[in-house]
C-alpha atoms as a PDB file:
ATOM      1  CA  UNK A   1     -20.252  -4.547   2.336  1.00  0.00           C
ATOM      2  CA  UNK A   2     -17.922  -1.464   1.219  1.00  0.00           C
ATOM      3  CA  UNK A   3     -17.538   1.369   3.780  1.00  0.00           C
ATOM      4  CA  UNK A   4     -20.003   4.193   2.378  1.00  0.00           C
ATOM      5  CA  UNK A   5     -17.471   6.674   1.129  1.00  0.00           C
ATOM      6  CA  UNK A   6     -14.837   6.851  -1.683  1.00  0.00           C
ATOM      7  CA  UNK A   7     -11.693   8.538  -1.192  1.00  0.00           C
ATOM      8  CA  UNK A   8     -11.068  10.923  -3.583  1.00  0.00           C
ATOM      9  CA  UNK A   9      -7.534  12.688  -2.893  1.00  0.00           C
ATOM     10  CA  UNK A  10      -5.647  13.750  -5.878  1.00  0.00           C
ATOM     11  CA  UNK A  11      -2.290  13.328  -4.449  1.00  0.00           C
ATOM     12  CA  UNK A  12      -0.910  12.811  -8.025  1.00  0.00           C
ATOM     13  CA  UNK A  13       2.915  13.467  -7.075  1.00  0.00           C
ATOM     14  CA  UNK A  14       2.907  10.876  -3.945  1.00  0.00           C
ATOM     15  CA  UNK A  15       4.807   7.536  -4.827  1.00  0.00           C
ATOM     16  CA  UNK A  16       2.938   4.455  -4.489  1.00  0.00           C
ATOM     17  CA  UNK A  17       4.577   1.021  -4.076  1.00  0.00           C
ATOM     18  CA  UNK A  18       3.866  -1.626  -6.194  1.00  0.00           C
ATOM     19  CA  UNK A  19       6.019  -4.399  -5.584  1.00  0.00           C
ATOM     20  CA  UNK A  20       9.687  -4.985  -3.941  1.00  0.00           C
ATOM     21  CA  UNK A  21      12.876  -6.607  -5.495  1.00  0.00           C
ATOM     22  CA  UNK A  22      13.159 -10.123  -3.016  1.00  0.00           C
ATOM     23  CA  UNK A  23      16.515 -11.228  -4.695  1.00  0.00           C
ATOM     24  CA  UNK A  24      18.215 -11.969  -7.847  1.00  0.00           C
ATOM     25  CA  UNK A  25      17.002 -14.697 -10.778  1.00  0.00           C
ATOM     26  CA  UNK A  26      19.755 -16.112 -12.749  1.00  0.00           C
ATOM     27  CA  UNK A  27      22.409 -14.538 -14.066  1.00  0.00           C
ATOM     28  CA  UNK A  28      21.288 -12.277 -16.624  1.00  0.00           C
ATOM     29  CA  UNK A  29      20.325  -9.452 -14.299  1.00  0.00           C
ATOM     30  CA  UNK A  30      16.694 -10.487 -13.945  1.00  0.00           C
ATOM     31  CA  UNK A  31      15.219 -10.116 -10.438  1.00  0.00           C
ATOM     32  CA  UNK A  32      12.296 -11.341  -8.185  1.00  0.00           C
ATOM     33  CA  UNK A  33       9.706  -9.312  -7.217  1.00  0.00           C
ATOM     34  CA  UNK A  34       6.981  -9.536  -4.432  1.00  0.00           C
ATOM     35  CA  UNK A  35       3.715  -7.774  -6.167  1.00  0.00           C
ATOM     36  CA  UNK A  36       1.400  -5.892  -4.321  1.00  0.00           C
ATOM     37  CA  UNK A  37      -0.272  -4.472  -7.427  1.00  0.00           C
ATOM     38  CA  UNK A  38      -3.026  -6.677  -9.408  1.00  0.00           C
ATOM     39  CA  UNK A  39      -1.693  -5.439 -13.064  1.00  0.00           C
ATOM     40  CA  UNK A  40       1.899  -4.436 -12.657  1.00  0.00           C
ATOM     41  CA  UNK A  41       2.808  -5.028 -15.920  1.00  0.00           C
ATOM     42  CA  UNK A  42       0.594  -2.093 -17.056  1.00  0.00           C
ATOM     43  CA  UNK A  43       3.441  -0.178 -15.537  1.00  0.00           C
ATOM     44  CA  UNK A  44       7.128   0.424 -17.289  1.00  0.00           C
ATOM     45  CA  UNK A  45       8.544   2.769 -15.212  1.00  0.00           C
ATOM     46  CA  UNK A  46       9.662   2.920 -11.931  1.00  0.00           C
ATOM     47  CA  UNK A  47      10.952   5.106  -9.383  1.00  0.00           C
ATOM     48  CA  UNK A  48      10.398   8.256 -11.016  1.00  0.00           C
ATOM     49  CA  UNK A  49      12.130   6.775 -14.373  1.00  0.00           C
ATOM     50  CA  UNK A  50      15.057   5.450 -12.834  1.00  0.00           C
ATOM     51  CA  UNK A  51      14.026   1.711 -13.790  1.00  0.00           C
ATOM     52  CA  UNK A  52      12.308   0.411 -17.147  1.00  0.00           C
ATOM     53  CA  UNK A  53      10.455  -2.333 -17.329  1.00  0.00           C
ATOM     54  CA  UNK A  54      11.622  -4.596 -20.428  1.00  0.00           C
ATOM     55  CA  UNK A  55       9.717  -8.076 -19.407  1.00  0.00           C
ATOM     56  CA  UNK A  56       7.790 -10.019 -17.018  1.00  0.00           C
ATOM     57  CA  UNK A  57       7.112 -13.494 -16.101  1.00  0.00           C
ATOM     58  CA  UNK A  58       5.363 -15.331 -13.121  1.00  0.00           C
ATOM     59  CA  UNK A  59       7.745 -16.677 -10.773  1.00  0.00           C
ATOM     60  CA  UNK A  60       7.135 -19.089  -7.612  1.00  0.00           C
ATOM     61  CA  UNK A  61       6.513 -16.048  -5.146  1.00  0.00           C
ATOM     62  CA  UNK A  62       5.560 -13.034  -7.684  1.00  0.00           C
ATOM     63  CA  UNK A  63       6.849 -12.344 -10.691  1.00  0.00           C
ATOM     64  CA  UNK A  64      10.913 -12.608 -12.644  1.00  0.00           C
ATOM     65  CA  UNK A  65      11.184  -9.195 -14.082  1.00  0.00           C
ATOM     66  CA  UNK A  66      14.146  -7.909 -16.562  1.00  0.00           C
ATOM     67  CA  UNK A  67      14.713  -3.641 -16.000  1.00  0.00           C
ATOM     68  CA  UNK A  68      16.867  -2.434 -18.872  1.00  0.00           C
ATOM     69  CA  UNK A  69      19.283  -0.671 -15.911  1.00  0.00           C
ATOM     70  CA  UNK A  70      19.977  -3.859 -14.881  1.00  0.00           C
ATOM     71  CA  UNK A  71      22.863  -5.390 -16.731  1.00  0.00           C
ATOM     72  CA  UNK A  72      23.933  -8.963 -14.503  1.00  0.00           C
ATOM     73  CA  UNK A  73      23.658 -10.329 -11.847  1.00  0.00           C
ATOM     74  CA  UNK A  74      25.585  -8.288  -9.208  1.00  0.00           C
ATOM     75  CA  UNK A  75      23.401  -5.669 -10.083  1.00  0.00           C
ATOM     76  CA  UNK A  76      20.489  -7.326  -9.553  1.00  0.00           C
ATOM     77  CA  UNK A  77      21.424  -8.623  -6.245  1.00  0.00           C
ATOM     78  CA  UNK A  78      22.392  -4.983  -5.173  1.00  0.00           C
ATOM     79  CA  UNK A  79      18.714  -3.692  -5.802  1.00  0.00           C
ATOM     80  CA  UNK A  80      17.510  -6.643  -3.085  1.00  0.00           C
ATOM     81  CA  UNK A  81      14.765  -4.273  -0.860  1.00  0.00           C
ATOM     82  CA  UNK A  82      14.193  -1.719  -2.918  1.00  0.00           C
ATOM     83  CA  UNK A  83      10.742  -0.570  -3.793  1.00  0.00           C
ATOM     84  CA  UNK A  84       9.274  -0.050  -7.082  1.00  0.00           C
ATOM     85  CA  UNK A  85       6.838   2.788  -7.221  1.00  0.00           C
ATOM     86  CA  UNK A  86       4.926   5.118  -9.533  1.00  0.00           C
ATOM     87  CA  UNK A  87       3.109   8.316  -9.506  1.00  0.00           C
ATOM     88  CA  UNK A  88      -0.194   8.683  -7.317  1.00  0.00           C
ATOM     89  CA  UNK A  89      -1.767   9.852 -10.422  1.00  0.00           C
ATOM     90  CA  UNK A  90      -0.962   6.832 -12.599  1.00  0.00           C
ATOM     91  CA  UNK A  91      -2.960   4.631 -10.884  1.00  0.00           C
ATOM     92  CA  UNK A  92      -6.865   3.751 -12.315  1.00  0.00           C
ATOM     93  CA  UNK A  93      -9.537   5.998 -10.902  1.00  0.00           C
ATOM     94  CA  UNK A  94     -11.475   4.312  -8.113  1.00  0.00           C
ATOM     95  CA  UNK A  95     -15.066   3.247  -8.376  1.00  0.00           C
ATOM     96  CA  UNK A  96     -18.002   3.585  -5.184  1.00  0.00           C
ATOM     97  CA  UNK A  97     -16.473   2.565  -1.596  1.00  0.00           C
ATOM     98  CA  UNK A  98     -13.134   1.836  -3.583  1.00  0.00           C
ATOM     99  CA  UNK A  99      -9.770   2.818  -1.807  1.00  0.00           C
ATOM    100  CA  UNK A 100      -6.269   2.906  -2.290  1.00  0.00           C
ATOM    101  CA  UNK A 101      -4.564   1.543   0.761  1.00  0.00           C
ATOM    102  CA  UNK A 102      -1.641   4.411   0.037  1.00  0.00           C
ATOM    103  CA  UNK A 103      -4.558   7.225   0.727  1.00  0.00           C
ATOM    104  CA  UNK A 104      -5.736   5.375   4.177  1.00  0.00           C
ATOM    105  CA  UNK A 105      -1.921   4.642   5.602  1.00  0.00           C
ATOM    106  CA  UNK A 106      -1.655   7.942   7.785  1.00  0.00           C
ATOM    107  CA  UNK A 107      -5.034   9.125   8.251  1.00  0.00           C
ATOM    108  CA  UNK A 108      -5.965  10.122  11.649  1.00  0.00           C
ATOM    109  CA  UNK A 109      -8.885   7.968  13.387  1.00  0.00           C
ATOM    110  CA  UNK A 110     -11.073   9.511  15.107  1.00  0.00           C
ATOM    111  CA  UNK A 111     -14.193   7.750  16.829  1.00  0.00           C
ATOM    112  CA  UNK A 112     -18.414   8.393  15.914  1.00  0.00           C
ATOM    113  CA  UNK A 113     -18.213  10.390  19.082  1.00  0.00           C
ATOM    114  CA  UNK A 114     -15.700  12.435  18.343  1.00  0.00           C
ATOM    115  CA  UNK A 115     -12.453  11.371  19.837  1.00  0.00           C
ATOM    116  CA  UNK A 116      -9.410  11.710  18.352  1.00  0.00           C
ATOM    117  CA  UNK A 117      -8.163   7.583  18.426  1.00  0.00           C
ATOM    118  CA  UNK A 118      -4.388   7.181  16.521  1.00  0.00           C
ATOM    119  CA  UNK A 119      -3.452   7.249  13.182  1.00  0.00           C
ATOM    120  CA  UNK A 120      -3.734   4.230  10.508  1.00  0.00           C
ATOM    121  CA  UNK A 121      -0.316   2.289  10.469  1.00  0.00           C
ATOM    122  CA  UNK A 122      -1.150  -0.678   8.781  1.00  0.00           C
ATOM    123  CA  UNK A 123      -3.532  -2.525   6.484  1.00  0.00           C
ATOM    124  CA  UNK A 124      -3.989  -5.848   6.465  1.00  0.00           C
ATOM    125  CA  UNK A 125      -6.227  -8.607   4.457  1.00  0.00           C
ATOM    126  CA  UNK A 126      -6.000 -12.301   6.306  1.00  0.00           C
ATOM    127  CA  UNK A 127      -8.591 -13.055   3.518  1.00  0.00           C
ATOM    128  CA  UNK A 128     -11.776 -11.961   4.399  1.00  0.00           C
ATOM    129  CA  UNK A 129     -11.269  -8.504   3.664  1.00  0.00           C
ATOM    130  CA  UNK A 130      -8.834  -5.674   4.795  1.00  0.00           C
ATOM    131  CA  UNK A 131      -8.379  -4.957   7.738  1.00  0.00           C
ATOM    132  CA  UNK A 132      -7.138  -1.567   9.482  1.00  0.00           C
ATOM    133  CA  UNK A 133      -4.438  -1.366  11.840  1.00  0.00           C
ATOM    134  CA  UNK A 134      -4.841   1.600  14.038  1.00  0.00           C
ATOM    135  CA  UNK A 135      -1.671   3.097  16.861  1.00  0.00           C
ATOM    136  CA  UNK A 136      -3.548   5.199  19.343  1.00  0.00           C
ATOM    137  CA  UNK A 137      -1.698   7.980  20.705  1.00  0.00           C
ATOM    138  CA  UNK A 138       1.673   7.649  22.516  1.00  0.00           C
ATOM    139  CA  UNK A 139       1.408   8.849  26.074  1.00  0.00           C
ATOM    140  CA  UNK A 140       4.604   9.825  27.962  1.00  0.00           C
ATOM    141  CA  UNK A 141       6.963   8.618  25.043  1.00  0.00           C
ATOM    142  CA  UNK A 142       5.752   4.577  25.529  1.00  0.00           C
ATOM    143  CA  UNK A 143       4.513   4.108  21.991  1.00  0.00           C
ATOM    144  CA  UNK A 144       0.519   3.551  21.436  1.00  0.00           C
ATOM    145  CA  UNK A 145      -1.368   0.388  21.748  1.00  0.00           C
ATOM    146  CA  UNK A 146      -2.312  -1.051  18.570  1.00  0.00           C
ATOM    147  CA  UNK A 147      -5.871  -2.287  17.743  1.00  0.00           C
ATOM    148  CA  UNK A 148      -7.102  -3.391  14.573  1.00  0.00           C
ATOM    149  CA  UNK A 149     -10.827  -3.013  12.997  1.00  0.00           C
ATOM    150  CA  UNK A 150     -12.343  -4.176   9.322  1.00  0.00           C
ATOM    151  CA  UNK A 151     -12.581  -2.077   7.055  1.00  0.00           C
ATOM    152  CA  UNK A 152     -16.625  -2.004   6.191  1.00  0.00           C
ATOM    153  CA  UNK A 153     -19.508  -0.192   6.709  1.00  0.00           C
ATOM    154  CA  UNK A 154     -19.839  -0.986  10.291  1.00  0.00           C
ATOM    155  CA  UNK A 155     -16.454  -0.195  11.847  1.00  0.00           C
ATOM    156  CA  UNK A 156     -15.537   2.098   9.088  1.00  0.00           C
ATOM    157  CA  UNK A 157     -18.872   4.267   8.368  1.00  0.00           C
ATOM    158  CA  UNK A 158     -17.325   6.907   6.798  1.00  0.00           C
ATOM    159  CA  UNK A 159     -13.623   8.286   5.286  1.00  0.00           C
ATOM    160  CA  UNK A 160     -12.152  10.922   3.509  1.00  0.00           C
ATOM    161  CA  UNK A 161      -8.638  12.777   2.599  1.00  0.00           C
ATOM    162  CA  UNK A 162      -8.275  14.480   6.192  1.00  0.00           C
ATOM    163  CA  UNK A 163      -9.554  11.305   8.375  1.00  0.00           C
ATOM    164  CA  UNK A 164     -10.998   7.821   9.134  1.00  0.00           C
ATOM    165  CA  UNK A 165     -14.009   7.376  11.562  1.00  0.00           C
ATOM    166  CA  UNK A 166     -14.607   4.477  12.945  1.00  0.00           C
ATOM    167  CA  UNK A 167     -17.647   3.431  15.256  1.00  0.00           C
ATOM    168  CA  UNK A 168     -17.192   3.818  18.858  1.00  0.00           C
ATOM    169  CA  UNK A 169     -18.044   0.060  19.570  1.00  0.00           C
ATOM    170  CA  UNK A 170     -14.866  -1.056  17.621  1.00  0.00           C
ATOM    171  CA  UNK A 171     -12.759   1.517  19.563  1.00  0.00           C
ATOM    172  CA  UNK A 172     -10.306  -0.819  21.951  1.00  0.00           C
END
């Protein structure tokens, strides 16, 4: 069941990540790529233009791409880490109870009954659905206890741009 509201934040000049180099492939200046995105090759460029995507091809853990900025090897191996993102605003508009997990990371949490909980660090899907991270609030300068909650209907009843809400019973 989908948590009963869409987010709907236009946040068209934020970068969103869609996959990071993991090494080099070969010695052509191809590299490897862990995806995050379902249709990255709908994208060509990357990190506000400074990479252009010339091909794609799956690979053991993701995909073997080929950027045209990428002459050999060495160069491929120095790009190891980096993330490949694109506009907010190129992404597909979002259907009913749809979400973008860039628009939930940072969100304050507060609880059905009002209390202000932590923020959103982290969101996670073991495979039966996302899940939501949530750091309460650090007291004295010890960092906040971490809890996590799933992200439908019943934990999460409703979001939006400024905050998530989640039932009091899931509140640890």
């Amino acid at each position: 069941m989908s948590p009963a509201k869409t987010v709907d934040r236009p946040r068209a000049d934020a970068a969103v990540t869609l996959a990071v180099v993991i090494g080099a492939h070969g010695i052509g200046g191809q590299v490897r790529l862990k995806v995050f995105a379902e249709n990255f090759g709908a994208y060509r460029s990357f990190n506000h233009g400074a990479l252009t995507l010339v091909s794609s091809a799956p690979g053991n853990n993701g995909l073997i791409v080929r950027f045209a900025e990428v002459p050999d090897r060495t160069a491929a191996e120095a790009l190891r880490g980096t993330e490949l993102t694109v506009p907010r605003a190129s992404l597909p508009a979002l259907g009913e109870g749809e979400y973008y997990h860039a628009d939930l990371l940072g969100l304050p949490v507060v609880s059905t009954t009002g209390e202000a909980i932590g923020t959103v660090v982290a969101i996670d899907d073991f495979g039966a659905g996302d899940v939501i991270e949530i750091e309460r609030e650090a007291i004295d300068g010890a960092p906040g206890k971490r809890f996590m909650v799933p992200m439908n209907a019943d934990a999460v009843p409703e979001w939006d741009d400024a905050r998530l809400i989640v039932a009091a019973d899931f509140v640890e």
